[in-house]
C-alpha atoms as a PDB file:
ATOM      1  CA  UNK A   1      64.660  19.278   5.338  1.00  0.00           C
ATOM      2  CA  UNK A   2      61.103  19.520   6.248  1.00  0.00           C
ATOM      3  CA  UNK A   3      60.022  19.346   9.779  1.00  0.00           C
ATOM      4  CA  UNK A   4      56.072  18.295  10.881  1.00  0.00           C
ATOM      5  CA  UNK A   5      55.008  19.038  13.630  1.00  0.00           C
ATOM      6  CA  UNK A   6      51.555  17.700  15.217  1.00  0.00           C
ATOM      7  CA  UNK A   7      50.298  19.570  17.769  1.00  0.00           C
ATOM      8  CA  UNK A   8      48.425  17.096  19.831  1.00  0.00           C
ATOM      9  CA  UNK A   9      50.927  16.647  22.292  1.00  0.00           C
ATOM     10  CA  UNK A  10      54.083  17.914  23.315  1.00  0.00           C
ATOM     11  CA  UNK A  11      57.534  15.654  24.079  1.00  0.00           C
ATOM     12  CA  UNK A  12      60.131  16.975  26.447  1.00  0.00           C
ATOM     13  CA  UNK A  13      62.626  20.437  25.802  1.00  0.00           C
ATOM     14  CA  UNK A  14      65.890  20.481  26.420  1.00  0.00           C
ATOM     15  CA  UNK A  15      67.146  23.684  27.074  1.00  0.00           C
ATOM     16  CA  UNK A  16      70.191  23.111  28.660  1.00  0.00           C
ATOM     17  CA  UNK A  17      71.813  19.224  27.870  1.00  0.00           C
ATOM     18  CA  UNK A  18      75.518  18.239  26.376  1.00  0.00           C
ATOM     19  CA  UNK A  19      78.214  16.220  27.255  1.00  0.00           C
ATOM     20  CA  UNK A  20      81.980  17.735  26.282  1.00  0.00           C
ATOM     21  CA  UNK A  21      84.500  14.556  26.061  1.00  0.00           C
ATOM     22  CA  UNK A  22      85.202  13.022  28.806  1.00  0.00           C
ATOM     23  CA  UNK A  23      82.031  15.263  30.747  1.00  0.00           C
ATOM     24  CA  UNK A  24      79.674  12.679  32.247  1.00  0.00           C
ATOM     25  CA  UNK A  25      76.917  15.354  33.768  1.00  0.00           C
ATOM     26  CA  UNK A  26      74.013  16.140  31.993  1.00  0.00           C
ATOM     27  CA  UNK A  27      71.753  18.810  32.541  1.00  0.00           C
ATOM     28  CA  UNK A  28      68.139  18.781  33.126  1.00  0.00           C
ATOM     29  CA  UNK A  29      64.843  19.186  30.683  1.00  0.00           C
ATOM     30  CA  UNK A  30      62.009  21.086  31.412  1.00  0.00           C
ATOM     31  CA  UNK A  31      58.346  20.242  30.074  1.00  0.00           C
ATOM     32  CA  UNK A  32      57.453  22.819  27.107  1.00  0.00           C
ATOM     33  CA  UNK A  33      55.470  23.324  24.241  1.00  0.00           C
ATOM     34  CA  UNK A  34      57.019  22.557  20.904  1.00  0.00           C
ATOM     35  CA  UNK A  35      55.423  25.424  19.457  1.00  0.00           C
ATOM     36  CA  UNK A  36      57.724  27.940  21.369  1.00  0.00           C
ATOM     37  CA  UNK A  37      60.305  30.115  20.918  1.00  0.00           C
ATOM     38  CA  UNK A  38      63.154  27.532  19.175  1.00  0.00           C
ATOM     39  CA  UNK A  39      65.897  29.613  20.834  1.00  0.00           C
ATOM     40  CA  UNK A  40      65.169  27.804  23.976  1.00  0.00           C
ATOM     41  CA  UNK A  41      66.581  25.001  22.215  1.00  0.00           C
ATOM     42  CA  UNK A  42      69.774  23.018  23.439  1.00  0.00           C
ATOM     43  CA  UNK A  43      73.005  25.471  23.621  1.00  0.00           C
ATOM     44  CA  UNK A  44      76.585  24.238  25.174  1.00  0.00           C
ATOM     45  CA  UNK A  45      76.637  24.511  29.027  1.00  0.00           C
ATOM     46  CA  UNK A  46      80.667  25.051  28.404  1.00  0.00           C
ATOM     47  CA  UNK A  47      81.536  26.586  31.822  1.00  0.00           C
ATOM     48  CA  UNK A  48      79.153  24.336  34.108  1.00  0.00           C
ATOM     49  CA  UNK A  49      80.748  21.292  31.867  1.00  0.00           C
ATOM     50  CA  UNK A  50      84.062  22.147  32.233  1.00  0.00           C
ATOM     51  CA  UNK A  51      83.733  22.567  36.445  1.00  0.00           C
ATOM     52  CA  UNK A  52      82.378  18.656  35.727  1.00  0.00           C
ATOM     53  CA  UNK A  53      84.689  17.228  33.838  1.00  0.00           C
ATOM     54  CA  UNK A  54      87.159  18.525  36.195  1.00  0.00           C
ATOM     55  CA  UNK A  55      84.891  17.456  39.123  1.00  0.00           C
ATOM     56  CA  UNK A  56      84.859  13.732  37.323  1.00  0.00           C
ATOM     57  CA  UNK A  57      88.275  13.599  36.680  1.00  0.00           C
ATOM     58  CA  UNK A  58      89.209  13.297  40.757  1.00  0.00           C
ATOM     59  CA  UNK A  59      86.599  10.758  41.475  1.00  0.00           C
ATOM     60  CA  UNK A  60      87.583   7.556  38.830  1.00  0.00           C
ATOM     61  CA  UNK A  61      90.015   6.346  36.848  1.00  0.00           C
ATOM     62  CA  UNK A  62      88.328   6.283  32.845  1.00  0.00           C
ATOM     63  CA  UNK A  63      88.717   3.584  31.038  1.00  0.00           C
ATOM     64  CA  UNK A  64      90.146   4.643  27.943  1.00  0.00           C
ATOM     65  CA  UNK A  65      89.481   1.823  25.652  1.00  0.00           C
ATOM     66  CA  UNK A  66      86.230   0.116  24.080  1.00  0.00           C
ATOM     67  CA  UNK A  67      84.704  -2.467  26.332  1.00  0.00           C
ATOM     68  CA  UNK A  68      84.517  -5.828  24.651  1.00  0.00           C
ATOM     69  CA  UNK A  69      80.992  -6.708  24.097  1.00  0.00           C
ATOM     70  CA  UNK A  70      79.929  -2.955  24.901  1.00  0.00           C
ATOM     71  CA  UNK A  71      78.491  -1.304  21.368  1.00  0.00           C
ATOM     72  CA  UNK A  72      79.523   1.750  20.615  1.00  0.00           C
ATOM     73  CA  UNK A  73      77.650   1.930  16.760  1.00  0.00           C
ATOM     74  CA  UNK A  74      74.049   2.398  16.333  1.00  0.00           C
ATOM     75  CA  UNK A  75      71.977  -0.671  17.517  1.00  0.00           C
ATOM     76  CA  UNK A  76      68.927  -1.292  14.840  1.00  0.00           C
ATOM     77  CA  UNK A  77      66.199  -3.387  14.491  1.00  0.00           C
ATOM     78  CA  UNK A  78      64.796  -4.545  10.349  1.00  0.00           C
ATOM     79  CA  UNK A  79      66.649  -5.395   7.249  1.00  0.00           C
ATOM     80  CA  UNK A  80      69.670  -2.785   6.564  1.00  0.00           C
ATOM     81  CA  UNK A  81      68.242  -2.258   2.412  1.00  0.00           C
ATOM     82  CA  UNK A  82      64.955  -1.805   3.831  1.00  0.00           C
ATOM     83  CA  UNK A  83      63.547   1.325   1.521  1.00  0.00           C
ATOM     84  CA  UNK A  84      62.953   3.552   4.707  1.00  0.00           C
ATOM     85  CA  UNK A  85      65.274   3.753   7.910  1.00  0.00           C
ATOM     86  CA  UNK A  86      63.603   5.105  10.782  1.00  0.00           C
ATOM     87  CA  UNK A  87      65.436   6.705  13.462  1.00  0.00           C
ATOM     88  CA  UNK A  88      64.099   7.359  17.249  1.00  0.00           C
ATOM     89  CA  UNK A  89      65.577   9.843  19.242  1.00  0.00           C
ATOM     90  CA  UNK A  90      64.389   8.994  23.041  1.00  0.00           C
ATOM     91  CA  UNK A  91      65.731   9.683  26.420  1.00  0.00           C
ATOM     92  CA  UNK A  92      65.146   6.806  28.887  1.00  0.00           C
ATOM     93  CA  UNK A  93      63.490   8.894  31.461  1.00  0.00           C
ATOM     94  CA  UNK A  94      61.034  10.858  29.317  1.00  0.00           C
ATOM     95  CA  UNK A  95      57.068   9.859  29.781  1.00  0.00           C
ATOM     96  CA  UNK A  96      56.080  10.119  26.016  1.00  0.00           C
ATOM     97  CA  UNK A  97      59.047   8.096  24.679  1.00  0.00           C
ATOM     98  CA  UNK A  98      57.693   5.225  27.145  1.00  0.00           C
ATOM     99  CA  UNK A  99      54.776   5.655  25.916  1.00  0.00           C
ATOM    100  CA  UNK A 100      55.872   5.403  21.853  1.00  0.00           C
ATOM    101  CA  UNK A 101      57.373   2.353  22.728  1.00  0.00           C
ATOM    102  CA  UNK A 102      54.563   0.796  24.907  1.00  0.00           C
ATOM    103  CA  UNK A 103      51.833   2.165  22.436  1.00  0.00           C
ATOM    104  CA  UNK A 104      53.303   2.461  19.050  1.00  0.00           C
ATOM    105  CA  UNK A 105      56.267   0.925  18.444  1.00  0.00           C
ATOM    106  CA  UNK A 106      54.787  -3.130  18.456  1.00  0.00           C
ATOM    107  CA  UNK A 107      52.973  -1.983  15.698  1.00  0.00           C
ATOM    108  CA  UNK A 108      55.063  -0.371  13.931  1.00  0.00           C
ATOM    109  CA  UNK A 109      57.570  -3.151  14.278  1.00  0.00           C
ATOM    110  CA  UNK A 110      54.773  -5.386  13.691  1.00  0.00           C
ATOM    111  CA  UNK A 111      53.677  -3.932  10.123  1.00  0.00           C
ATOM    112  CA  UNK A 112      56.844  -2.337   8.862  1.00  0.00           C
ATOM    113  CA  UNK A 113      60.165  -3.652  10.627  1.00  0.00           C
ATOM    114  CA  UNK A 114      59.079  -7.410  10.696  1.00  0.00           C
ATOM    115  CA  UNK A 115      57.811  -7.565   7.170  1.00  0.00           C
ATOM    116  CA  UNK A 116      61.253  -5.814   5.894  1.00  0.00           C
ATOM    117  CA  UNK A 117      59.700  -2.759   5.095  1.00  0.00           C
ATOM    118  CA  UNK A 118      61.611  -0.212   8.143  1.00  0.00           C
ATOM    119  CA  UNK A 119      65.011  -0.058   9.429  1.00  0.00           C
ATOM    120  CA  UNK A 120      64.596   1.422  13.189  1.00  0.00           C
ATOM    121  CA  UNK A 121      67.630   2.633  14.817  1.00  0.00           C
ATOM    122  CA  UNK A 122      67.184   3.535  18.108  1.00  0.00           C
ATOM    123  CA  UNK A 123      69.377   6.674  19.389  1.00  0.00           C
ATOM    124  CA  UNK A 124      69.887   7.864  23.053  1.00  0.00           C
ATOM    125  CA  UNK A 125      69.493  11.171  23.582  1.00  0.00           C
ATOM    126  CA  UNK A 126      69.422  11.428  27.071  1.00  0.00           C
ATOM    127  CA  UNK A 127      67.870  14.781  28.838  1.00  0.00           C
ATOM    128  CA  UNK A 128      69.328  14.132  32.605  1.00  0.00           C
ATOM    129  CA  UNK A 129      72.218  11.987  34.499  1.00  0.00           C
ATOM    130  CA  UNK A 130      69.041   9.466  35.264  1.00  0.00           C
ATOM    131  CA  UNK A 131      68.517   8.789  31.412  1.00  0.00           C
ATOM    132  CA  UNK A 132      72.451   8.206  30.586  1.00  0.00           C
ATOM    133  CA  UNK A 133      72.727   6.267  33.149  1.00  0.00           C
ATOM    134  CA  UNK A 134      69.846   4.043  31.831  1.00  0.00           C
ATOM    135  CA  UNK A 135      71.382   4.648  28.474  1.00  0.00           C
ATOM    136  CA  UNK A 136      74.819   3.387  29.811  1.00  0.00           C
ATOM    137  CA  UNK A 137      73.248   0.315  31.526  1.00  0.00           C
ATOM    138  CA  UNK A 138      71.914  -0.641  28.075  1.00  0.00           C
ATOM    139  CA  UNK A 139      74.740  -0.877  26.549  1.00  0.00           C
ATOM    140  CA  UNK A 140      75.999  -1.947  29.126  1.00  0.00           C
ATOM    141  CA  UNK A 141      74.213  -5.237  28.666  1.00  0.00           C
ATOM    142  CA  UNK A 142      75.094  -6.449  25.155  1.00  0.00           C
ATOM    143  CA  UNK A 143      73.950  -5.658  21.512  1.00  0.00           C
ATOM    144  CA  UNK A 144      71.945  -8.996  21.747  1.00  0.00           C
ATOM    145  CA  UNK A 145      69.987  -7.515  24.688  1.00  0.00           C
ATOM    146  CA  UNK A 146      69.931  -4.022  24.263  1.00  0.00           C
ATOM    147  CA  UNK A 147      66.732  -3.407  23.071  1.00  0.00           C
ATOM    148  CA  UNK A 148      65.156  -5.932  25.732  1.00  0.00           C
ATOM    149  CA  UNK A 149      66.527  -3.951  28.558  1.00  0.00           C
ATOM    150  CA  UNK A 150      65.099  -0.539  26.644  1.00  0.00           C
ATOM    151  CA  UNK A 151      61.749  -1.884  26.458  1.00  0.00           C
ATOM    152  CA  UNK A 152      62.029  -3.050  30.387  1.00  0.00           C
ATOM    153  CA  UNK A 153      63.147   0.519  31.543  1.00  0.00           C
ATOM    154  CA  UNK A 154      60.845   2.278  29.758  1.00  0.00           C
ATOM    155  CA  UNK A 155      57.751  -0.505  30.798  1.00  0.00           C
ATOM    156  CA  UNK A 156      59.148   0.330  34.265  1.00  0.00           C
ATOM    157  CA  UNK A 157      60.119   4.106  34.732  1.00  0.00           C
ATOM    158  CA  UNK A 158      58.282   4.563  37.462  1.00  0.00           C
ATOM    159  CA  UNK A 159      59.971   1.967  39.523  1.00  0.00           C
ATOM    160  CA  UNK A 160      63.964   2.856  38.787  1.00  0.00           C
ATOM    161  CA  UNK A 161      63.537   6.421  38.035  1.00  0.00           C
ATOM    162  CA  UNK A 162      63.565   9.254  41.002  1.00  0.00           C
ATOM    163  CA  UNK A 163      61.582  12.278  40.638  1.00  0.00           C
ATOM    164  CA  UNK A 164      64.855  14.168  41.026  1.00  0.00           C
ATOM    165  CA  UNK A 165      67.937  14.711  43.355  1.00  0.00           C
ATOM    166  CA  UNK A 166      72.125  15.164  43.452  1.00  0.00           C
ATOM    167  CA  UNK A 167      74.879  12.679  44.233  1.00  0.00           C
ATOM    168  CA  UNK A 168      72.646  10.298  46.206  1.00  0.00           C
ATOM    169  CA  UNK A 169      69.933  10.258  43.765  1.00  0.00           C
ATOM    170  CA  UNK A 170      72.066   9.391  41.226  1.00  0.00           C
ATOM    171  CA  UNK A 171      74.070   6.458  43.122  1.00  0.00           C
ATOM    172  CA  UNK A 172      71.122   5.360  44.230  1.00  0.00           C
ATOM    173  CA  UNK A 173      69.443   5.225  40.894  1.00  0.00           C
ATOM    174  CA  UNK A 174      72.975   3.514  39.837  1.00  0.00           C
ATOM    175  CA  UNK A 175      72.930   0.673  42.228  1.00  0.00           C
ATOM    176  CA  UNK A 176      68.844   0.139  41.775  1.00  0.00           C
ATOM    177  CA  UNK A 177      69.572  -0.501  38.053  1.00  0.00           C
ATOM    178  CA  UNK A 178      72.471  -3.141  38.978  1.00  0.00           C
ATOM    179  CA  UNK A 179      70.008  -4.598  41.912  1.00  0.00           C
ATOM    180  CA  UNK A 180      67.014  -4.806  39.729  1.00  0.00           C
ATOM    181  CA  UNK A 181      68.195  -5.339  36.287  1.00  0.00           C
ATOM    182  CA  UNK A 182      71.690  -6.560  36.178  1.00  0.00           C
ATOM    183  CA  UNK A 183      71.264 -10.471  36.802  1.00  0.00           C
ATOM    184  CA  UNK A 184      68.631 -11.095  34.049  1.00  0.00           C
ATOM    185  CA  UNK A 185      70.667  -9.165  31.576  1.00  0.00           C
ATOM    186  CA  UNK A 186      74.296 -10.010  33.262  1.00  0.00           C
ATOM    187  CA  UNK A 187      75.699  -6.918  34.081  1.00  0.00           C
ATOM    188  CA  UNK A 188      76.941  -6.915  37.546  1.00  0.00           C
ATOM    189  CA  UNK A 189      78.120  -4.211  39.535  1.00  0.00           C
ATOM    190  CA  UNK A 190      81.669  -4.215  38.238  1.00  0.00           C
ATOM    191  CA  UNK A 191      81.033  -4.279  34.686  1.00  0.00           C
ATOM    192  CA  UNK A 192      78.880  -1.324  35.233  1.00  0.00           C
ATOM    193  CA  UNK A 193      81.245   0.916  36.951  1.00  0.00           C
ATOM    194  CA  UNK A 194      83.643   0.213  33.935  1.00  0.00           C
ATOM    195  CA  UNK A 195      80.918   1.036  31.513  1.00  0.00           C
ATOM    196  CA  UNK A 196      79.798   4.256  33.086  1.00  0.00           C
ATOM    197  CA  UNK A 197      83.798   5.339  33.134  1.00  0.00           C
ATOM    198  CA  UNK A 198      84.387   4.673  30.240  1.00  0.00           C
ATOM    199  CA  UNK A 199      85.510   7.415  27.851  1.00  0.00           C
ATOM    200  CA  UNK A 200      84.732   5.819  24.814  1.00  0.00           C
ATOM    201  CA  UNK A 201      81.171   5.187  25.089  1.00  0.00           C
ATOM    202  CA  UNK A 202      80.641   8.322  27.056  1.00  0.00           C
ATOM    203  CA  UNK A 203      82.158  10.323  23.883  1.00  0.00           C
ATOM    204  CA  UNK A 204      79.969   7.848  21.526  1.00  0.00           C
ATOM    205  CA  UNK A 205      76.872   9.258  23.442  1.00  0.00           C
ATOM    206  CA  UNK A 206      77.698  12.829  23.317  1.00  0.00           C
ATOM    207  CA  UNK A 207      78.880  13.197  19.484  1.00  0.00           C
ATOM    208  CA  UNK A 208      75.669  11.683  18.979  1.00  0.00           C
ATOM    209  CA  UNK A 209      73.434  14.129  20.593  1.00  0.00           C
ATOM    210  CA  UNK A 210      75.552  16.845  19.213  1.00  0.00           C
ATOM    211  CA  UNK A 211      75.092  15.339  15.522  1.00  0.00           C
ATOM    212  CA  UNK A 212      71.146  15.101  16.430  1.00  0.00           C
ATOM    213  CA  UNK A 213      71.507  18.751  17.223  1.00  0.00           C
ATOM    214  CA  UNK A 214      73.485  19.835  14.338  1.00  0.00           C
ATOM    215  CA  UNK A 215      71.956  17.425  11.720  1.00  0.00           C
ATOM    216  CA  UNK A 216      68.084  17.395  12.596  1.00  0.00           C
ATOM    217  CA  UNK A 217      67.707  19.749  15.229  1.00  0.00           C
ATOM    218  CA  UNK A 218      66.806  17.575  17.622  1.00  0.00           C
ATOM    219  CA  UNK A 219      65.826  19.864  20.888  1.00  0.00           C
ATOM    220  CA  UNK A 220      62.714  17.491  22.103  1.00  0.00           C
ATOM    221  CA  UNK A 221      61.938  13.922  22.930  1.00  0.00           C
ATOM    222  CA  UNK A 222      60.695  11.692  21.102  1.00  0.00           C
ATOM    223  CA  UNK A 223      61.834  12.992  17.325  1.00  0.00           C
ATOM    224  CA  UNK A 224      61.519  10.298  14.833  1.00  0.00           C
ATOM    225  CA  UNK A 225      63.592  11.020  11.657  1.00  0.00           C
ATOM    226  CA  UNK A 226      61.857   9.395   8.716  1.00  0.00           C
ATOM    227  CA  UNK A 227      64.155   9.015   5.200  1.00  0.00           C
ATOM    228  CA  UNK A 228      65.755  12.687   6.609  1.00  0.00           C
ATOM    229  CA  UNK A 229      62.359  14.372   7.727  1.00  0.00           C
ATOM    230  CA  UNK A 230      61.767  15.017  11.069  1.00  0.00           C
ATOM    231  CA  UNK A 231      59.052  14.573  12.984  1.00  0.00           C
ATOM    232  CA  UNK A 232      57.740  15.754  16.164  1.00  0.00           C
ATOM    233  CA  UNK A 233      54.686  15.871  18.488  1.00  0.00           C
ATOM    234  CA  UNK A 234      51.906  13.552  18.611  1.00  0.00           C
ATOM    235  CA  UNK A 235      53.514   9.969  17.625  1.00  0.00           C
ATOM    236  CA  UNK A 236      50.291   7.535  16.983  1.00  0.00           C
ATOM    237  CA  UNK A 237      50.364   4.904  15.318  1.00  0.00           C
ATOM    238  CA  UNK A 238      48.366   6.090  12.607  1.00  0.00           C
ATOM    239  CA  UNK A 239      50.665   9.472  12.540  1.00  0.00           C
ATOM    240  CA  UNK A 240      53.634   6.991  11.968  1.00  0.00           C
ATOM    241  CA  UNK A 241      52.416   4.898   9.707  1.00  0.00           C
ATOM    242  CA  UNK A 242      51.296   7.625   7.373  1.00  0.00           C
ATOM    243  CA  UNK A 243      54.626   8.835   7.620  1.00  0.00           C
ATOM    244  CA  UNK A 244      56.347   5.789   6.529  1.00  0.00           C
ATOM    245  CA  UNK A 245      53.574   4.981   3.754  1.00  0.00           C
ATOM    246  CA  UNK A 246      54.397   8.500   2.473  1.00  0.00           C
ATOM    247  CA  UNK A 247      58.477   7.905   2.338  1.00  0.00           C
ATOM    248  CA  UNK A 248      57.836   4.706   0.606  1.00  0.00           C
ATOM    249  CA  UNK A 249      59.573   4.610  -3.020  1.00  0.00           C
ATOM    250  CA  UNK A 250      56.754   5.352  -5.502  1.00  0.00           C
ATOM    251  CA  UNK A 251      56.219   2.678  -8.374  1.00  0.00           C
END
């Protein structure tokens, strides 16, 4: 598989960031250049992840079953025989994914998902606690709303997003989500708890950033994965829709 890469700018590293089942820490991304060594790329925190999981497992019950109503597949906008599928893998708290969907995405949606052209499947690949909780929230709120609350978080990271922080950052973060959010896309505090315990969806999120890993080499945020090639760095509009133009069936 071919990777481009354009240098204009640089998406978020992760370094350090997986969930083992059942794990629901993540840990954190640093800014880099995408140009760098690729064996700072993610690896398995295995002994940190383990202390968590055991660390989880005295603080609440999981909920071992799907939640009704809670997806667990991939969540897609555009027709699904649409000649090119392309798949976004964002974390909720990073800058330049806001800033694909703010900037780029309408248009793409506009020119290539609306007119049947694009299948766009968005996938979570969250970089810190902050981001799967975001993640977990969208979900959290229906298939039929999903990508309204994505759009919302992302329009407003500044405002539910801390700058960093432990335990209290994280509650906090938690409960500002359910305060803020959770009336206009009916998830209320309850329903939250049960999605963010729940073992299902947690293992749905991690086998999913491990196949991103595994499959594309997916180490930075945004990657956009066009027919199978991957993409990374700047993320125009004009880079995009070159990109699709070019994975277009030839007549």
């Amino acid at each position: 598989m071919t990777e481009h890469q354009n240098p204009m700018s640089i998406c978020l590293r992760l370094p350090a960031a997986i969930f083992l089942a059942g794990a629901l820490l993540l840990a954190g991304c640093n800014n880099g250049d995408a140009s760098s060594d690729k064996d700072a790329a993610a690896k398995p925190a295995t002994d940190q992840a383990a202390a968590d999981k055991a660390s989880s497992e005295d603080k609440a019950p999981e909920e071992t079953t799907p939640i009704p109503g809670v997806p667990l597949g991939d969540i897609a906008e555009g027709p699904v025989d649409a000649p090119v599928t392309l798949i976004e893998f964002a974390s909720m708290t990073c800058p330049h994914c806001a800033a694909f969907q703010k900037d780029t995405y309408p248009l793409v949606k506009r020119d290539f998902v609306d007119t049947g052209k694009v299948r766009y499947i968005f996938r979570e690949y969250p970089l810190d606690r902050f981001a799967l909780d975001a993640s977990v929230f969208a979900r959290c709120a229906g298939e039929d709303k999903y990508f309204a609350v994505v759009t919302q978080l992302f329009a407003e990271q500044a405002h539910w997003m801390p700058a960093s922080g432990g335990e209290g950052a994280i509650k906090a973060t938690e409960k500002r989500l359910v305060d803020d959010y959770g009336d206009k896309y009916g998830v209320t505090e309850e329903k939250y708890d049960h999605c963010l315990n729940n073992k299902p969806l947690r293992d749905h999120l991690a086998n999913r950033m491990e196949e991103a890993r595994d499959r594309y080499d997916v180490n930075a945020t945004p990657t956009l994965v066009i027919n199978g090639t991957k993409y990374t760095g700047s993320h125009t509009y004009a880079d995009v829709a070159k990109a699709i133009n070019d994975a277009m069936p030839k007549k």
